[in-house]
C-alpha atoms as a PDB file:
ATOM      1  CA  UNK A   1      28.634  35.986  -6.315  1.00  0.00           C
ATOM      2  CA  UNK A   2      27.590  39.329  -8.406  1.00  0.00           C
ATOM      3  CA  UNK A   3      24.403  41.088  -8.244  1.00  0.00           C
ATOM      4  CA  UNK A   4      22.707  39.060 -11.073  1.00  0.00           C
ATOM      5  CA  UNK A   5      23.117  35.448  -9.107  1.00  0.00           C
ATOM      6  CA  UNK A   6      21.818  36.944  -6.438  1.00  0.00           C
ATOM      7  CA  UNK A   7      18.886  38.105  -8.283  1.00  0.00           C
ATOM      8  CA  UNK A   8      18.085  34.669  -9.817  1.00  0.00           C
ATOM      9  CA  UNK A   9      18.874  33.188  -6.213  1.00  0.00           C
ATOM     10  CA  UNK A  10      15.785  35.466  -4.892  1.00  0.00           C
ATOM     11  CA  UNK A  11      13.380  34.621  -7.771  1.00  0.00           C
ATOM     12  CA  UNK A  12      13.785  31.342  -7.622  1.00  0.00           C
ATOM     13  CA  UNK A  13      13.551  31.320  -3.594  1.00  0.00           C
ATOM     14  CA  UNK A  14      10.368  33.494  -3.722  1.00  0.00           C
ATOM     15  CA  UNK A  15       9.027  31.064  -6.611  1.00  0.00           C
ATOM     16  CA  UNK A  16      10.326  27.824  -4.847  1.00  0.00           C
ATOM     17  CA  UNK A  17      12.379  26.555  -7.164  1.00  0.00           C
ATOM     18  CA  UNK A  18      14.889  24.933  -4.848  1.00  0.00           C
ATOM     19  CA  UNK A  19      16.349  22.798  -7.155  1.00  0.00           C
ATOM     20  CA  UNK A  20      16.761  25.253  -9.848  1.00  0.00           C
ATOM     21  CA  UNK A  21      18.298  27.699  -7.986  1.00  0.00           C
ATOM     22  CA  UNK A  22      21.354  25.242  -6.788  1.00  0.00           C
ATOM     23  CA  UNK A  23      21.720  24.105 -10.425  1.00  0.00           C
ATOM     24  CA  UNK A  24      21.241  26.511 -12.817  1.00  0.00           C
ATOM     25  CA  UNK A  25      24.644  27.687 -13.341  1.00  0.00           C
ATOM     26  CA  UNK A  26      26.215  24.731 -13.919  1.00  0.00           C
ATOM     27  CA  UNK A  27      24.142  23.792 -16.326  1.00  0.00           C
ATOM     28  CA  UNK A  28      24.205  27.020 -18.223  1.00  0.00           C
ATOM     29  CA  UNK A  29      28.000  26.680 -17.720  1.00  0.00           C
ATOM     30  CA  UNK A  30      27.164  22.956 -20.229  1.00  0.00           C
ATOM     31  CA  UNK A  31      24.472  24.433 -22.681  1.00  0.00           C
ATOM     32  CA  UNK A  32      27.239  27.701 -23.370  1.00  0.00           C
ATOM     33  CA  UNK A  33      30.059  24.653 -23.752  1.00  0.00           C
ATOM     34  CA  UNK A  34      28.063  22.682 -25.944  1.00  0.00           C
ATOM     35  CA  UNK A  35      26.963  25.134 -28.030  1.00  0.00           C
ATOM     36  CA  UNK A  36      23.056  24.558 -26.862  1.00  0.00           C
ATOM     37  CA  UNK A  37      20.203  27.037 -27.489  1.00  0.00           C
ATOM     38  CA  UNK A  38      18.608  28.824 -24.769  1.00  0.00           C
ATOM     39  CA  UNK A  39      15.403  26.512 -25.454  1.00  0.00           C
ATOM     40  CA  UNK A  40      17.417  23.593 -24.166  1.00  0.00           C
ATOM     41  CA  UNK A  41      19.095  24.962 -21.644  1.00  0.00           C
ATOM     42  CA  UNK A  42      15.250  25.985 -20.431  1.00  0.00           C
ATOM     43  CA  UNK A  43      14.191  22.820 -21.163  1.00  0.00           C
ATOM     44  CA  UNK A  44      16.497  21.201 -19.355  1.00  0.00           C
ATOM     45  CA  UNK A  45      15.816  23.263 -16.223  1.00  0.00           C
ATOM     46  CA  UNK A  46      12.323  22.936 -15.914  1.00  0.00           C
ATOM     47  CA  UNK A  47      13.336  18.845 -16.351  1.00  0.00           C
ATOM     48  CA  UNK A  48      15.575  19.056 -13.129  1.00  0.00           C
ATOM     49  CA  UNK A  49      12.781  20.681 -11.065  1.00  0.00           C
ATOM     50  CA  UNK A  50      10.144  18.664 -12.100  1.00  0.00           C
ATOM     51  CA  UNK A  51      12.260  15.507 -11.290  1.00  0.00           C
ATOM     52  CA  UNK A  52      12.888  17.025  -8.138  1.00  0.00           C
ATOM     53  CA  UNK A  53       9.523  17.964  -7.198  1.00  0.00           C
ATOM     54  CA  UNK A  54       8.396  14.366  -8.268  1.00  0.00           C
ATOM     55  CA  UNK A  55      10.693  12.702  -5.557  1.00  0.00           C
ATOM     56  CA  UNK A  56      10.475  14.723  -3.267  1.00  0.00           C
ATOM     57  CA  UNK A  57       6.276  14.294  -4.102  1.00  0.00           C
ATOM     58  CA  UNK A  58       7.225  10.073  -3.506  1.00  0.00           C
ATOM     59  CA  UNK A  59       9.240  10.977  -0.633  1.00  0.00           C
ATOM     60  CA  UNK A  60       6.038  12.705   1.305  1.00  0.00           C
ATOM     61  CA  UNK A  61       3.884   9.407   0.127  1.00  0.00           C
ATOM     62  CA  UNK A  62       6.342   7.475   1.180  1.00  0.00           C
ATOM     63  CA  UNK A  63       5.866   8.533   4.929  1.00  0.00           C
ATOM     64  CA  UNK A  64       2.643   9.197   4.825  1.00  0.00           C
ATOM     65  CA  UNK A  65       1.962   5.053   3.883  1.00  0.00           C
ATOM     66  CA  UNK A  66       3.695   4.344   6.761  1.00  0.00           C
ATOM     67  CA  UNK A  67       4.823   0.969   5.221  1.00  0.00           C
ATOM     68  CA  UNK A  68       6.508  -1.607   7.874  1.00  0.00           C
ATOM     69  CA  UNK A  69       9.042  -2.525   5.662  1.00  0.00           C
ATOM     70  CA  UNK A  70       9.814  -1.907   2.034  1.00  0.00           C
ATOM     71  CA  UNK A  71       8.509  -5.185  -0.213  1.00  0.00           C
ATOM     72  CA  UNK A  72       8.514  -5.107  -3.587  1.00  0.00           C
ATOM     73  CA  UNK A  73       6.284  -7.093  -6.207  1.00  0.00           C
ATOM     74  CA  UNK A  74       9.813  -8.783  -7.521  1.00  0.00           C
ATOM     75  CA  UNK A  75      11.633  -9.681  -4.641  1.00  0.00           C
ATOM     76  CA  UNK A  76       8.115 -11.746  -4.415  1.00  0.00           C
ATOM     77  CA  UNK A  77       9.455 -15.355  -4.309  1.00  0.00           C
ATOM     78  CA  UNK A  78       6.728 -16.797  -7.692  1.00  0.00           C
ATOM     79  CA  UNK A  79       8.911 -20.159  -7.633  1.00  0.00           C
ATOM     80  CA  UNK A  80       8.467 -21.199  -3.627  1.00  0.00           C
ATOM     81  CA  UNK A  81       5.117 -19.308  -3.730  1.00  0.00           C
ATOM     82  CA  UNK A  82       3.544 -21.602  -6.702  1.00  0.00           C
ATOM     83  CA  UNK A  83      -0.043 -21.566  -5.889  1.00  0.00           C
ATOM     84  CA  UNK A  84      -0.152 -17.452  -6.148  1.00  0.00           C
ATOM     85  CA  UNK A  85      -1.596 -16.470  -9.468  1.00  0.00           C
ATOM     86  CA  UNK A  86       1.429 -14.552 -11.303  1.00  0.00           C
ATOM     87  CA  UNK A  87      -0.517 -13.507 -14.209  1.00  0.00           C
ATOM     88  CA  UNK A  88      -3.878 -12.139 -11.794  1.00  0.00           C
ATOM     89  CA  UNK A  89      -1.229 -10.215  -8.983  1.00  0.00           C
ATOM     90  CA  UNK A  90       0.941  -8.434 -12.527  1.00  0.00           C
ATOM     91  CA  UNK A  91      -2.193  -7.044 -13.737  1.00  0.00           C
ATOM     92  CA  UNK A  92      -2.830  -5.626 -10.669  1.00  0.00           C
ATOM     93  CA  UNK A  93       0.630  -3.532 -10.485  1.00  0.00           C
ATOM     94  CA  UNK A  94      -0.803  -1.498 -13.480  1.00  0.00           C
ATOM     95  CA  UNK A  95      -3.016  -0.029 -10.524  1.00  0.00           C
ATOM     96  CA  UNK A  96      -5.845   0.492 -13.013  1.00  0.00           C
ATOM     97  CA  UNK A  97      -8.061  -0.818 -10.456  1.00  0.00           C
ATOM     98  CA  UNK A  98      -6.961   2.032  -8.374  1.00  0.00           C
ATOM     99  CA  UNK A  99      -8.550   4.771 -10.656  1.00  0.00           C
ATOM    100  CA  UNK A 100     -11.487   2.659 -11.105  1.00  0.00           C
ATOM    101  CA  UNK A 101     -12.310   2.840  -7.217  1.00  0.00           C
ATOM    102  CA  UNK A 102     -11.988  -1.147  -7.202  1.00  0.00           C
ATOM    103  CA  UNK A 103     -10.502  -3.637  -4.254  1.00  0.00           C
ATOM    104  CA  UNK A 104      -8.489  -5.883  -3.654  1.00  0.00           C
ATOM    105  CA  UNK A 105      -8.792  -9.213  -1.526  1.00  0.00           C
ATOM    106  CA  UNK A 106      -5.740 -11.402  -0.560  1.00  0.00           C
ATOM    107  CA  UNK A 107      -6.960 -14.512   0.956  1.00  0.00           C
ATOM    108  CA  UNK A 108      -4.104 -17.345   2.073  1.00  0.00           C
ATOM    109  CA  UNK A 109      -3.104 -19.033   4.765  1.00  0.00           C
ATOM    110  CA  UNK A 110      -0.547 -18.010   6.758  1.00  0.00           C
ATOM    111  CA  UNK A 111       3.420 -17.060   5.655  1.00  0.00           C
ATOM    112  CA  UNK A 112       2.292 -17.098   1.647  1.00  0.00           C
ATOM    113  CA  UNK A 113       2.928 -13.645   1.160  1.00  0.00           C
ATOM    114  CA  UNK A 114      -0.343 -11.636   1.758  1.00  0.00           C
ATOM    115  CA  UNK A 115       1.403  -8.543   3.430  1.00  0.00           C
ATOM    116  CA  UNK A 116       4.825  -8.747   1.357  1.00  0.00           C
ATOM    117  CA  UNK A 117       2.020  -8.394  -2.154  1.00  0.00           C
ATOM    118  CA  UNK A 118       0.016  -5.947  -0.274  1.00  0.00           C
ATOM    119  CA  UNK A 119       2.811  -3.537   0.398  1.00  0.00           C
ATOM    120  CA  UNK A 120       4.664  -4.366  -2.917  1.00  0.00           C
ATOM    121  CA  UNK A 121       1.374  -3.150  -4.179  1.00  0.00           C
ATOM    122  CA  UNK A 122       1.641   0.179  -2.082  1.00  0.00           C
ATOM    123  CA  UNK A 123       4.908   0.703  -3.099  1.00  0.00           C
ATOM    124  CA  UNK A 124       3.787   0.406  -6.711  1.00  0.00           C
ATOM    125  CA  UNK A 125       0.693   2.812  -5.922  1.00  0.00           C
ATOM    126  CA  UNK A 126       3.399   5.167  -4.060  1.00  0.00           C
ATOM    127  CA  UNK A 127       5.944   5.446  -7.390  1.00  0.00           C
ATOM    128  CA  UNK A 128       2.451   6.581  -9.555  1.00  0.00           C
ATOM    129  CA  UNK A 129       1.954   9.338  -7.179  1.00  0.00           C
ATOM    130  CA  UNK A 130      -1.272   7.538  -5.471  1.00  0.00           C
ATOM    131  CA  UNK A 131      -1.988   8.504  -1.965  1.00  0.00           C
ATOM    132  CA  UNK A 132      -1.542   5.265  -0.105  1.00  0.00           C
ATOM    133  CA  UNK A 133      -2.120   4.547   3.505  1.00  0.00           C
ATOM    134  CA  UNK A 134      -0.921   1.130   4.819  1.00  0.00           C
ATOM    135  CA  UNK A 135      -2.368  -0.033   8.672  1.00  0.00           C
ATOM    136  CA  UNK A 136      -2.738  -3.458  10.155  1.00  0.00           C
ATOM    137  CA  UNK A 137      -6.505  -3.922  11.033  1.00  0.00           C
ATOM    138  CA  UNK A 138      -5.661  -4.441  14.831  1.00  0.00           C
ATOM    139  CA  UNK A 139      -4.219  -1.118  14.803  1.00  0.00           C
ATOM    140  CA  UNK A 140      -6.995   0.505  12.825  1.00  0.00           C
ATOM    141  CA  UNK A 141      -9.343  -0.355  15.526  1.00  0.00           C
ATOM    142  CA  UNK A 142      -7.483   0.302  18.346  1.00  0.00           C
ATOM    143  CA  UNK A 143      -6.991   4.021  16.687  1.00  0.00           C
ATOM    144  CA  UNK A 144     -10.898   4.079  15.484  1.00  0.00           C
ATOM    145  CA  UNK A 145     -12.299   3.322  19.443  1.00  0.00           C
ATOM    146  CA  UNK A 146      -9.472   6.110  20.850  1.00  0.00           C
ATOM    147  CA  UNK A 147     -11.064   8.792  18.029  1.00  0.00           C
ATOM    148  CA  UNK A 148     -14.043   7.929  18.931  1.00  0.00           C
ATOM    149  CA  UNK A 149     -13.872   7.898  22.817  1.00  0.00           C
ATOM    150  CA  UNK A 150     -11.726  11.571  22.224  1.00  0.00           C
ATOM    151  CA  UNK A 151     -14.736  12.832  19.954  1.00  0.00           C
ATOM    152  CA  UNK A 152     -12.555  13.272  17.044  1.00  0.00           C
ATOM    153  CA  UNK A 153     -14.109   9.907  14.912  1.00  0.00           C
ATOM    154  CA  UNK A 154     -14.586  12.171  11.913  1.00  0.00           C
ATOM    155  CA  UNK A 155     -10.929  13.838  11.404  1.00  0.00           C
ATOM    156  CA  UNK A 156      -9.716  10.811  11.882  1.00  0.00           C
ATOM    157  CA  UNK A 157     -11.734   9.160   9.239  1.00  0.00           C
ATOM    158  CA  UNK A 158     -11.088  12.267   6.913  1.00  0.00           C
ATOM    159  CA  UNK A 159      -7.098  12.346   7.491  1.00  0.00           C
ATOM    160  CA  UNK A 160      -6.699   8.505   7.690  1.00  0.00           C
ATOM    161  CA  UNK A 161      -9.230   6.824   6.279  1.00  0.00           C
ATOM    162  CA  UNK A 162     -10.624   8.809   3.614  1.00  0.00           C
ATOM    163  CA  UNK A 163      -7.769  10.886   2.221  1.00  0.00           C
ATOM    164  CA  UNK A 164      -5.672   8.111   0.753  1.00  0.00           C
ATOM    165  CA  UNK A 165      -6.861   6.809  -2.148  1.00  0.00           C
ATOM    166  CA  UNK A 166      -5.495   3.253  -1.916  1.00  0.00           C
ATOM    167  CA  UNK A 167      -5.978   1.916   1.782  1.00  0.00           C
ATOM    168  CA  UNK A 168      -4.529  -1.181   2.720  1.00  0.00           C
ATOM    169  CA  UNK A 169      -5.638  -3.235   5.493  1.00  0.00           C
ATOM    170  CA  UNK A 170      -3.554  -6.145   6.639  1.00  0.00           C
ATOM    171  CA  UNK A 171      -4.502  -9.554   8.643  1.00  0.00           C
ATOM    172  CA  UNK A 172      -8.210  -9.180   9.202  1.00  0.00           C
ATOM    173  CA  UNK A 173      -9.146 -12.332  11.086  1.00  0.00           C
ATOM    174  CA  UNK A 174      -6.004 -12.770  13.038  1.00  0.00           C
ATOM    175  CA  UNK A 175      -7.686 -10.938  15.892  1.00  0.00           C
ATOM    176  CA  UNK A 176     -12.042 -10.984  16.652  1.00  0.00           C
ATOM    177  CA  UNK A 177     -13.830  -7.792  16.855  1.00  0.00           C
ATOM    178  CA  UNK A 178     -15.854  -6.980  19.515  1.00  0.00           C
ATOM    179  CA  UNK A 179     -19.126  -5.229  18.529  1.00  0.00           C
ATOM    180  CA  UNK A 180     -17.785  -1.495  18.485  1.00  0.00           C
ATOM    181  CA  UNK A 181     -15.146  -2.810  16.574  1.00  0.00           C
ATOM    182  CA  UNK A 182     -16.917  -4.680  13.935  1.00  0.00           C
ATOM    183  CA  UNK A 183     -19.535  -1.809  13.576  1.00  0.00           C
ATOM    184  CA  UNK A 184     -16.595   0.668  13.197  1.00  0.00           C
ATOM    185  CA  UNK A 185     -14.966  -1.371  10.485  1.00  0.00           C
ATOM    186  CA  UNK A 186     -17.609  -1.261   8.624  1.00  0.00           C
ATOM    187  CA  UNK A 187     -18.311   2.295   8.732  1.00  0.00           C
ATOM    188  CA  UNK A 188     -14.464   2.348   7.418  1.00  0.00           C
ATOM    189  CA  UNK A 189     -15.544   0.019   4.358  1.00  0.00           C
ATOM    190  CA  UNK A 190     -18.907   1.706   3.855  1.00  0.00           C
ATOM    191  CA  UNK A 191     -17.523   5.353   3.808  1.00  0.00           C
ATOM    192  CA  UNK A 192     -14.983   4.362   1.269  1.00  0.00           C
ATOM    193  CA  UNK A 193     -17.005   2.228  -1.207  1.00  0.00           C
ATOM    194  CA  UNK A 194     -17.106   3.273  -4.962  1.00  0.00           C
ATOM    195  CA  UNK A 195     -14.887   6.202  -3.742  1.00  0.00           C
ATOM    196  CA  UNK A 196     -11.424   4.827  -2.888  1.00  0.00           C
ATOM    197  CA  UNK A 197      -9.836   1.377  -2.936  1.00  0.00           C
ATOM    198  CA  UNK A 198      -9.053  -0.548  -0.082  1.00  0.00           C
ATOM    199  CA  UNK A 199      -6.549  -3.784  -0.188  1.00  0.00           C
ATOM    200  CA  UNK A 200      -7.020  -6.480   2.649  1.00  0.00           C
ATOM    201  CA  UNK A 201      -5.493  -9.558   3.336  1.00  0.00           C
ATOM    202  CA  UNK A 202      -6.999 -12.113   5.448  1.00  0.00           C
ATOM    203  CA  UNK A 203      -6.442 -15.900   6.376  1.00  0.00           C
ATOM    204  CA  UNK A 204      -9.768 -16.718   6.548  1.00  0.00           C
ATOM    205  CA  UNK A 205     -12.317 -17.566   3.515  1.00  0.00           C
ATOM    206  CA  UNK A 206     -15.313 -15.692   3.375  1.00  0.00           C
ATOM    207  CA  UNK A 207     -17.428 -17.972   5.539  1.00  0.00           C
ATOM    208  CA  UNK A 208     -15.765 -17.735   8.216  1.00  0.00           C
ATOM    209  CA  UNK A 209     -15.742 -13.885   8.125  1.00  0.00           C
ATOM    210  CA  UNK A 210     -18.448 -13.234  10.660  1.00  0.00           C
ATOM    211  CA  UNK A 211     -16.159 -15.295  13.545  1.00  0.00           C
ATOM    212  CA  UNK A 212     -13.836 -12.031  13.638  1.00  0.00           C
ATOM    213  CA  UNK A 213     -16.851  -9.444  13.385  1.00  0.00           C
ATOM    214  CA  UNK A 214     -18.634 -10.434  16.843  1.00  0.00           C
ATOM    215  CA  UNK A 215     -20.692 -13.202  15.092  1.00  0.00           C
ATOM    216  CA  UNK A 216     -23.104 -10.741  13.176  1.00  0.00           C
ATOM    217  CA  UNK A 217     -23.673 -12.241   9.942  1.00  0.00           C
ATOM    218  CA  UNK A 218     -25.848  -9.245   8.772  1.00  0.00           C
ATOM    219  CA  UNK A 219     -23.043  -7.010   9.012  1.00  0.00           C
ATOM    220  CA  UNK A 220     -20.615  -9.111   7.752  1.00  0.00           C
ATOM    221  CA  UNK A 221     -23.118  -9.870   4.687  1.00  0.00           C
ATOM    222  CA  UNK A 222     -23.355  -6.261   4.371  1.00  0.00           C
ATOM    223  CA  UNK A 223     -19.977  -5.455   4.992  1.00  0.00           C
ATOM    224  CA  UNK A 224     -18.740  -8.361   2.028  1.00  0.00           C
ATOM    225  CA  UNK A 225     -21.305  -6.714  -0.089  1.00  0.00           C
ATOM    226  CA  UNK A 226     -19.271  -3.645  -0.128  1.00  0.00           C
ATOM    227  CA  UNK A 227     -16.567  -5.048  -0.184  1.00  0.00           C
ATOM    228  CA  UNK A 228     -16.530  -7.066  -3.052  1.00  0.00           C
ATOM    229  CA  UNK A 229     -18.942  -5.283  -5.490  1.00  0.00           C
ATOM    230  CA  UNK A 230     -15.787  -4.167  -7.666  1.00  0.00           C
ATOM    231  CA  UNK A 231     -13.073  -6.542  -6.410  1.00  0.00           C
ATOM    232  CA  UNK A 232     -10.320  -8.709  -7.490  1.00  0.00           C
ATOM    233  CA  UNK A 233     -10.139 -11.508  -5.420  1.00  0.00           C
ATOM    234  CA  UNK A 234      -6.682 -13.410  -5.186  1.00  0.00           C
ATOM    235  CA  UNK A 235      -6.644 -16.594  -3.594  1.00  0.00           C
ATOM    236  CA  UNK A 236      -3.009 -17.876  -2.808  1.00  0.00           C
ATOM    237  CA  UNK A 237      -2.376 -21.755  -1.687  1.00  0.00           C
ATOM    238  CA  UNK A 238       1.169 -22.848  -0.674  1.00  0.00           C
ATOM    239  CA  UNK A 239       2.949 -23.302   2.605  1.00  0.00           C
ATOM    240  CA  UNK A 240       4.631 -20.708   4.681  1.00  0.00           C
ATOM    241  CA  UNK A 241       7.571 -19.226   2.984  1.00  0.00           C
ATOM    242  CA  UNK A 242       9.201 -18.363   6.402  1.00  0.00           C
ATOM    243  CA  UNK A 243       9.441 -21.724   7.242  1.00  0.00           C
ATOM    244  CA  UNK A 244      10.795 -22.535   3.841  1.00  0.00           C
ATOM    245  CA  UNK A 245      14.431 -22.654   4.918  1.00  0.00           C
ATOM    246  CA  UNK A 246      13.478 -24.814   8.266  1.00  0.00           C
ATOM    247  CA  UNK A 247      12.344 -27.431   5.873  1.00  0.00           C
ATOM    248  CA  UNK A 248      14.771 -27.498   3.658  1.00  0.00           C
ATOM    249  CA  UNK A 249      17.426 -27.700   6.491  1.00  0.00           C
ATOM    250  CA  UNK A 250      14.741 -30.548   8.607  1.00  0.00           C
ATOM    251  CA  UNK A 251      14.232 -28.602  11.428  1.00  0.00           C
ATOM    252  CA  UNK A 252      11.179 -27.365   9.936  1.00  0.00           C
ATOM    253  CA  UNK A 253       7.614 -28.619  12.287  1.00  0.00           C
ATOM    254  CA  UNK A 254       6.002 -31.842  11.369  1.00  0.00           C
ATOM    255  CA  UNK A 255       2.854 -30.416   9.211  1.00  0.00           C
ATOM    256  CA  UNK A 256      -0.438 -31.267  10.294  1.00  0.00           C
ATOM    257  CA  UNK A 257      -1.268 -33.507   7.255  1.00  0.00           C
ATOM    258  CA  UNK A 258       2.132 -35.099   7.802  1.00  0.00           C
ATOM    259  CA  UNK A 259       1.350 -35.894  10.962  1.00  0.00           C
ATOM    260  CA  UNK A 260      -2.174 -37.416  10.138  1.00  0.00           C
ATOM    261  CA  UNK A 261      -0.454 -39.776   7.889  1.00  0.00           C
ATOM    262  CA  UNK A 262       1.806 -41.104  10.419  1.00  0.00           C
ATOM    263  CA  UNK A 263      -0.948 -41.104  12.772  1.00  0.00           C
ATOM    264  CA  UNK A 264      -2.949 -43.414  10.155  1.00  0.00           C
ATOM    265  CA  UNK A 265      -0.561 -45.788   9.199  1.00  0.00           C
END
């Protein structure tokens, strides 16, 4: 290596231009064989380390969403899942509602594909460059009451809660709140509202919201207030999908309406 390439090597170390430093030459090495100007071979430098940057950017999101799996919006299964509105959850990938501060409510029973379209969502959010934080609400809680008992409520809120501006919360209802819980989840909801979006996905309709927040209807009133102010609300019908090969093999469980039927007659 002569002096020069070792003087390029040290700018571009002390300006942090990792990629540029490892490639440079050989693409000079293609602009002077092709006959390119020194404006493309520029150009297509600053190209490579702004790709660069830009994955490696995705690659820091990526971890930070701390996604349990990787689901994406078409591996989504529209055929099995019929009763999910295609054209409502395809607007949504746009993530338009992201830099309008809006939410986004999945509501479904069971195995339809709440969390696979939540993260699928994320992941979309992730590839723009959106800050994206991904928790189950059972989780959230748990980590909520352990700030709070450790005095540390607000950086948690700021690093966790707050930062990310897409904040996906998965299976509210699955588990009740008590009343430290419930008034905690709504600080979470209130804290955020008309500044960052927030994704859930719950089996439960609306009216039945208050059975997993202790029983107060005032704060869950309040809390769906919030909530739901700017929202897109996506209500998916269907059966499990993850029992979807059970049935079609018959070793699937007798459904309850089945079973009413033979019951009846």
């Amino acid at each position: 290596m002569n002096l020069q390439h070792q003087r390029i090597e040290h700018a571009c170390a002390s300006l942090k231009l990792d990629t540029l430093a490892s490639e440079w030459a050989a693409i000079a090495d293609h602009a002077a064989s092709n006959e390119g100007t020194l404006a493309d071979f520029l150009e297509q430098l600053l190209h490579l380390e702004l790709n660069a940057r830009s994955q490696r950017s995705r690659e820091t999101l990526l971890q930070f969403a701390g996604f349990p799996g990787r689901k994406l919006f078409e591996d989504y299964d529209f055929k099995f899942a019929s009763g999910a509105p295609r054209k409502q959850l395809n607007e949504l990938t746009s993530m338009a509602f992201v830099e309008r501060a809006e939410n986004v409510v999945l509501l479904g029973p069971s195995g339809v594909g709440k969390s696979h379209l939540a993260i699928s969502l994320g992941h979309k959010a992730v590839s723009q460059g959106i800050k994206t934080r991904f928790i189950a609400a059972a989780d959230m809680m748990l980590q909520l009451v352990i700030a709070r008992k450790q005095e540390r409520l607000d950086q948690y809120l700021k690093r966790s809660i707050l930062a990310p501006r897409l904040l996906i919360i998965d299976e509210i209802g699955y588990l009740p709140f008590g009343r430290e819980e419930a008034n905690l989840f709504f600080n979470v909801i209130a804290k955020r509202y008309e500044h960052g979006s927030v994704i859930v996905t719950s089996n439960l309709p609306f009216s039945q919201w208050a059975s997993a927040f202790y029983g107060d209807t005032t704060l869950t009133a309040a809390l769906l207030d919030r909530l739901l102010h700017h929202a897109h609300i996506v209500q998916i019908r269907g059966e499990s999908c993850r029992l979807k090969d059970k049935k079609m093999a018959g070793t699937a469980p007798i459904s309850t309406s089945s079973q009413n039927l033979l019951t009846n007659t």
